[in-house]
Structure formats: C-alpha cells, structure tokens
N, C-alpha and C. Protein backbone atom coordinates (compact mmCIF):
# COMPACT_ATOMS: atom_id res chain seq x y z
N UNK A 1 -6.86 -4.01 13.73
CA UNK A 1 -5.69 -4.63 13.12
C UNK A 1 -6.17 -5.80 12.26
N UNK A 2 -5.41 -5.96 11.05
CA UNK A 2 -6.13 -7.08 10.30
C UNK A 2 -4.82 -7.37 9.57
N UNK A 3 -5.04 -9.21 9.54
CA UNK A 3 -3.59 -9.58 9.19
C UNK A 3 -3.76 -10.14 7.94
N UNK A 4 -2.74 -9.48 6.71
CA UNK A 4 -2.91 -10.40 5.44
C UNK A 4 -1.47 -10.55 5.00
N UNK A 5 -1.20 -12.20 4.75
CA UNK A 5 -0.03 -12.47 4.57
C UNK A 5 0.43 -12.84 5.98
N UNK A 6 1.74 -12.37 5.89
CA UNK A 6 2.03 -12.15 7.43
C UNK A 6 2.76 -11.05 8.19
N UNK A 7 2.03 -9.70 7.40
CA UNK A 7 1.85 -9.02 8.28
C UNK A 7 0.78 -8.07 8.74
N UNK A 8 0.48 -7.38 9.77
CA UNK A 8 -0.67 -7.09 10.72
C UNK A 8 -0.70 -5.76 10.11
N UNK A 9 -1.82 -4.74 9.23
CA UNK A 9 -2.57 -3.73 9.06
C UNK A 9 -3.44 -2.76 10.03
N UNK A 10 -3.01 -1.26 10.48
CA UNK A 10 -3.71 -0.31 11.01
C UNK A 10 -3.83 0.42 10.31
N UNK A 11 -4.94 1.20 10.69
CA UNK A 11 -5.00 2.39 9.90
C UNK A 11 -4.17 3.26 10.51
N UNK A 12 -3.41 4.04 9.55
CA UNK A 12 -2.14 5.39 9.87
C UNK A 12 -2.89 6.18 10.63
N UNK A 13 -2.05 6.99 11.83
CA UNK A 13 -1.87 7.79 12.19
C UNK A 13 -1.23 9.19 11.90
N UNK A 14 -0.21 8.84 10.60
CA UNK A 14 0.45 9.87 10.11
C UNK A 14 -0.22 10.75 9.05
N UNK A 15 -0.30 11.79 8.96
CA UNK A 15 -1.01 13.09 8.17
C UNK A 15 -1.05 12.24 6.77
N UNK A 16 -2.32 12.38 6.27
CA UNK A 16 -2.24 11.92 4.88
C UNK A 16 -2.07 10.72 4.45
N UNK A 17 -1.73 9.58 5.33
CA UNK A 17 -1.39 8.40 5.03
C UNK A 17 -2.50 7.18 5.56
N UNK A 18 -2.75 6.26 4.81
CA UNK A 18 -3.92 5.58 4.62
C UNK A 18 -3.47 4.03 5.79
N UNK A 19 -2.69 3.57 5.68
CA UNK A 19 -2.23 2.20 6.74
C UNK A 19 -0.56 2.52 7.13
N UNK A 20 -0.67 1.70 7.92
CA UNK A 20 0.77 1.49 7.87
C UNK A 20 0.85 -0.11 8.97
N UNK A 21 2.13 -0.55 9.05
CA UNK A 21 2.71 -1.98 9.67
C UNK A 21 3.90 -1.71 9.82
N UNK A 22 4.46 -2.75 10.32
CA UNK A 22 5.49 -2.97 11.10
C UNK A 22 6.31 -4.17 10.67
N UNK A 23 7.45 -3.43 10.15
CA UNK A 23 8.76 -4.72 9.83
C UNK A 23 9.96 -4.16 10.02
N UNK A 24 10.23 -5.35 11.01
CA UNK A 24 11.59 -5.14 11.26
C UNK A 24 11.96 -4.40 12.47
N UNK A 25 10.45 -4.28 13.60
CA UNK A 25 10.45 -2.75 14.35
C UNK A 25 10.73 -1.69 13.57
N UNK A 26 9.86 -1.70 12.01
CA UNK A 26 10.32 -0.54 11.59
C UNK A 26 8.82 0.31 11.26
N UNK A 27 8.08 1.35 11.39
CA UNK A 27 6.81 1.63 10.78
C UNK A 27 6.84 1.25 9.36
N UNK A 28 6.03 1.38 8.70
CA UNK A 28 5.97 1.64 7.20
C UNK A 28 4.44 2.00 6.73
N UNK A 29 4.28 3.61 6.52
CA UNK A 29 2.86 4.30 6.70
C UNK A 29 3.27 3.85 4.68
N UNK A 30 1.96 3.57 4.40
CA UNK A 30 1.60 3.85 2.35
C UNK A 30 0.27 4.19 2.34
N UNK A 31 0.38 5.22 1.24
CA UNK A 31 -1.46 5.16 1.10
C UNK A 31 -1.58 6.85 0.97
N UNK A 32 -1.75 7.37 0.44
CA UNK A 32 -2.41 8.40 0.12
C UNK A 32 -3.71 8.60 0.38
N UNK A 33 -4.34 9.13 1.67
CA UNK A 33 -5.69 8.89 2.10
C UNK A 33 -6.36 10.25 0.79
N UNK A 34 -5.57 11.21 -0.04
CA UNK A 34 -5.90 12.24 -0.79
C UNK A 34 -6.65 11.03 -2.10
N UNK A 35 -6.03 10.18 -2.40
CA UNK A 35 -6.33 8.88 -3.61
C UNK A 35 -6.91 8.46 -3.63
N UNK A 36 -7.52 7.56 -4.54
CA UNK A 36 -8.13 6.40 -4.43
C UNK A 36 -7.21 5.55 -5.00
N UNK A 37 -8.02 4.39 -4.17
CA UNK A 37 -7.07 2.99 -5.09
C UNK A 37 -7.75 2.09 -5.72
N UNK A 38 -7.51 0.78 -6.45
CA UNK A 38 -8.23 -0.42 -6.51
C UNK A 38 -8.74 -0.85 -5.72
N UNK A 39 -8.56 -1.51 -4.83
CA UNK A 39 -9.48 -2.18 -3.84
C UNK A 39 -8.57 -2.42 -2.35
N UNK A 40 -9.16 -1.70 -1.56
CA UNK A 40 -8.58 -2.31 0.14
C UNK A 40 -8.71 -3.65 0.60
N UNK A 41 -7.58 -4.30 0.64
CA UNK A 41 -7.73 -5.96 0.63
C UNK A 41 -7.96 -5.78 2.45
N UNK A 42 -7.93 -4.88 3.19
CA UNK A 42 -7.64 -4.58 4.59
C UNK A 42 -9.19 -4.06 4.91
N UNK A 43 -10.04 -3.86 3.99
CA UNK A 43 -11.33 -3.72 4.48
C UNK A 43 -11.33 -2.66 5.52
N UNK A 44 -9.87 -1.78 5.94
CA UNK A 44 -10.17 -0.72 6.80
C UNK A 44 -10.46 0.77 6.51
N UNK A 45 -10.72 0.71 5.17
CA UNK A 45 -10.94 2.08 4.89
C UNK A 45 -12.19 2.10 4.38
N UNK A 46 -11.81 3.36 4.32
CA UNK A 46 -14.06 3.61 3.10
C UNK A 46 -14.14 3.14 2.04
N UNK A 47 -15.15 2.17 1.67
CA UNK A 47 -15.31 1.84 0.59
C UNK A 47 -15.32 2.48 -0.92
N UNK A 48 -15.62 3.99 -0.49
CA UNK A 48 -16.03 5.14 -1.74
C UNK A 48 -14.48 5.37 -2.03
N UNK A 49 -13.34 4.54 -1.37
CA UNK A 49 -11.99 4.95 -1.98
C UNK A 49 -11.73 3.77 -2.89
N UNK A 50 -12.26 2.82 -3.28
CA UNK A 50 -11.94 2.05 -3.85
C UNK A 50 -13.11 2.31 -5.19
N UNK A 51 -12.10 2.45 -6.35
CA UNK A 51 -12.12 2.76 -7.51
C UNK A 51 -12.90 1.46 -8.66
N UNK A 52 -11.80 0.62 -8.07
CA UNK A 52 -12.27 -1.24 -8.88
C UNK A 52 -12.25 -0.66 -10.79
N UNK A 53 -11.01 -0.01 -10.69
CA UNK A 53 -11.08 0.53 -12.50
C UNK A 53 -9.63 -0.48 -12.92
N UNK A 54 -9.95 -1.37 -13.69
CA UNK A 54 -8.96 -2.26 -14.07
C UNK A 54 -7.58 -1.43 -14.53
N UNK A 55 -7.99 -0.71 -15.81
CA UNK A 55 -7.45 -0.03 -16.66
C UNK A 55 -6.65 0.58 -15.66
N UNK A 56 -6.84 1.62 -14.59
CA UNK A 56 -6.31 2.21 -13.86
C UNK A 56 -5.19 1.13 -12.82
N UNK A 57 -6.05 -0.19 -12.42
CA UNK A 57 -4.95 -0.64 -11.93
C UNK A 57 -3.47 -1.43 -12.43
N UNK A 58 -3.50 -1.66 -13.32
CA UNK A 58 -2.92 -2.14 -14.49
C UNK A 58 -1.33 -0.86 -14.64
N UNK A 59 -2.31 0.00 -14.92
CA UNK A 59 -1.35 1.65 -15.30
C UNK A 59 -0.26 1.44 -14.49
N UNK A 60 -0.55 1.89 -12.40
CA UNK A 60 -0.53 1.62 -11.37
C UNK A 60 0.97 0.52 -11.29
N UNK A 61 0.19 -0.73 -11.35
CA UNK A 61 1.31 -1.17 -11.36
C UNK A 61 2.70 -1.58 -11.98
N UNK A 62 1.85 -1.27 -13.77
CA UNK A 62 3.33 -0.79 -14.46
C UNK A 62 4.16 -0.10 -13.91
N UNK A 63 3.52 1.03 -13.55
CA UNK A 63 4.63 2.25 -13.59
C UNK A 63 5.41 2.30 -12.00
N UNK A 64 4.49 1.17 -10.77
CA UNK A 64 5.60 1.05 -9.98
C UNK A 64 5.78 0.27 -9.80
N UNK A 65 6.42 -0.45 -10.39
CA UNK A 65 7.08 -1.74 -10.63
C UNK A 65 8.53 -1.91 -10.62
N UNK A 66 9.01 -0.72 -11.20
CA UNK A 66 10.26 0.07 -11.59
C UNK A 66 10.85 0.78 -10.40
N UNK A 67 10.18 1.19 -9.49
CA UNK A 67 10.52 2.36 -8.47
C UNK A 67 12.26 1.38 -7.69
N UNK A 68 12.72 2.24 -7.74
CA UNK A 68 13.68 1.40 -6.93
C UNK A 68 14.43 2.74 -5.66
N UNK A 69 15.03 2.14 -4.46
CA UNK A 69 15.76 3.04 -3.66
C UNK A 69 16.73 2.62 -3.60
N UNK A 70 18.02 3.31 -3.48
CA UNK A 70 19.60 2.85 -3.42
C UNK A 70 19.72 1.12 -3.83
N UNK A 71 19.75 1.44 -5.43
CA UNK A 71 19.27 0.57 -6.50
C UNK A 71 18.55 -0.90 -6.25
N UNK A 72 17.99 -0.92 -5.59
CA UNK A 72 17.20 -1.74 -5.69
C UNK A 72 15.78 -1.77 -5.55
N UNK A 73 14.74 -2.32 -6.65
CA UNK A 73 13.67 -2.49 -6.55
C UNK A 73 12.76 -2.50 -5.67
N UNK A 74 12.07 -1.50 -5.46
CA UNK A 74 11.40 -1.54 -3.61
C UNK A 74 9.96 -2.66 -3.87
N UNK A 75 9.44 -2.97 -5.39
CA UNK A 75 8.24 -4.00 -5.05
C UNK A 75 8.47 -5.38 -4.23
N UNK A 76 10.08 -5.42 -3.82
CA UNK A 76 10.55 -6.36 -3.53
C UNK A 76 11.58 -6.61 -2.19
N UNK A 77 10.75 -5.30 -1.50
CA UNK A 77 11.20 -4.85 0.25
C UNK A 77 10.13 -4.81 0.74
N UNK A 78 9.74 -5.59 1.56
CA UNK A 78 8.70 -5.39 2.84
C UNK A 78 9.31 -3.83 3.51
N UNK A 79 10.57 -3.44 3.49
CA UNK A 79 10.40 -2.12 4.19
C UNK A 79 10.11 -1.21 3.36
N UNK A 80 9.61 -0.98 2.42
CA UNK A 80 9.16 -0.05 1.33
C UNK A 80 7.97 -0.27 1.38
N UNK A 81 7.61 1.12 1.09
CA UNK A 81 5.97 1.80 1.43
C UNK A 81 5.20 0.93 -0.42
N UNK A 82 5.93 0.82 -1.06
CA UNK A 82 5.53 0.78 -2.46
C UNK A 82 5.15 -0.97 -2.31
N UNK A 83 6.22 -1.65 -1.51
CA UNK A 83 5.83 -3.23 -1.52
C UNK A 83 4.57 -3.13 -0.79
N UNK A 84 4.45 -2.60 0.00
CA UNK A 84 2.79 -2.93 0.73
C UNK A 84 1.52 -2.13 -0.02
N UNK A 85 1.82 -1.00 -0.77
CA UNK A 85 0.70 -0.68 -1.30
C UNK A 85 0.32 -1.83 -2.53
N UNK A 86 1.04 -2.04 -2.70
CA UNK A 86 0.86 -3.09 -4.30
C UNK A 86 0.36 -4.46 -3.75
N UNK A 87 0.54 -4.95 -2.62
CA UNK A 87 -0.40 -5.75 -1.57
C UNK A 87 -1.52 -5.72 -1.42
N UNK A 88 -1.76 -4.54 -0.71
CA UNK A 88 -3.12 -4.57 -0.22
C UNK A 88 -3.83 -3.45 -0.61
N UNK A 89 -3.35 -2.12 -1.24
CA UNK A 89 -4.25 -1.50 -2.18
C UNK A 89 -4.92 -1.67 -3.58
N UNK A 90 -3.55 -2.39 -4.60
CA UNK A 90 -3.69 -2.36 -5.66
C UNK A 90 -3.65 -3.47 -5.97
C-alpha cells in the first residue's frame, strides 16, 4: 500500500486493471495493466510500463480532461477511475 495525497494505493485485483483505492467505502480499480502510461507515481508496477513520452502524455490528458459522467466532469471526482489515473499514472 502506498499513500499519495491522501489516499492509500494497491495494486488491483480486478482482471486487467492496474491499482485501485478506496473512497467513500467505495473501490475505484483505473489502469489498464494491457497500457502503458507516463510514469507510476505509486512505484507499484513494472517499470517497462512506464513510457516517460511527453508528447504522449500531454495527448492523454487533453483528451481526458473532458470525460464527464451524468454531466459532470470526472477529472474532478475522487470516485472516478479517470481522477486517479491522471494522479498517479499520468
């Protein structure tokens, strides 16, 4: 478990999914273990997934920046999978 910010990082248990935490007593698995990302600020994954391609992270977070669920912006919900990847992946 590794804490950044304030909240606590495991690695997922769920098929395909790279971390997940806990808000709210709620899970929240993000991460495409199929991907790579920019850089694991959580130091719990393999290093050979981290990309460190600016250009790429840049793209990344343009394009989810925008994502929203029952209209509102999820970069800006701790219970959204999209606010924590943009944390600590990208």
């Amino acid at each position: 478990m590794v804490k950044i910010g304030k909240y606590d990082y495991q690695l997922s248990k769920r098929k395909n999914k790279k971390l997940f935490t806990v808000v709210d007593e709620k899970e929240v698995h993000f991460g495409d273990i199929r991907y790579s990302h920019f850089f694991d600020r959580s130091l719990l994954l393999p290093k050979k997934l981290n990309h460190n391609d600016e250009k790429r992270r840049k793209n990344y977070l343009t394009r989810s920046a925008n994502q929203k669920a029952k209209g509102k912006l999820t970069r800006d919900n701790p219970t959204s999978p999209n606010y924590h990847a943009r944390r600590v992946l990208w």
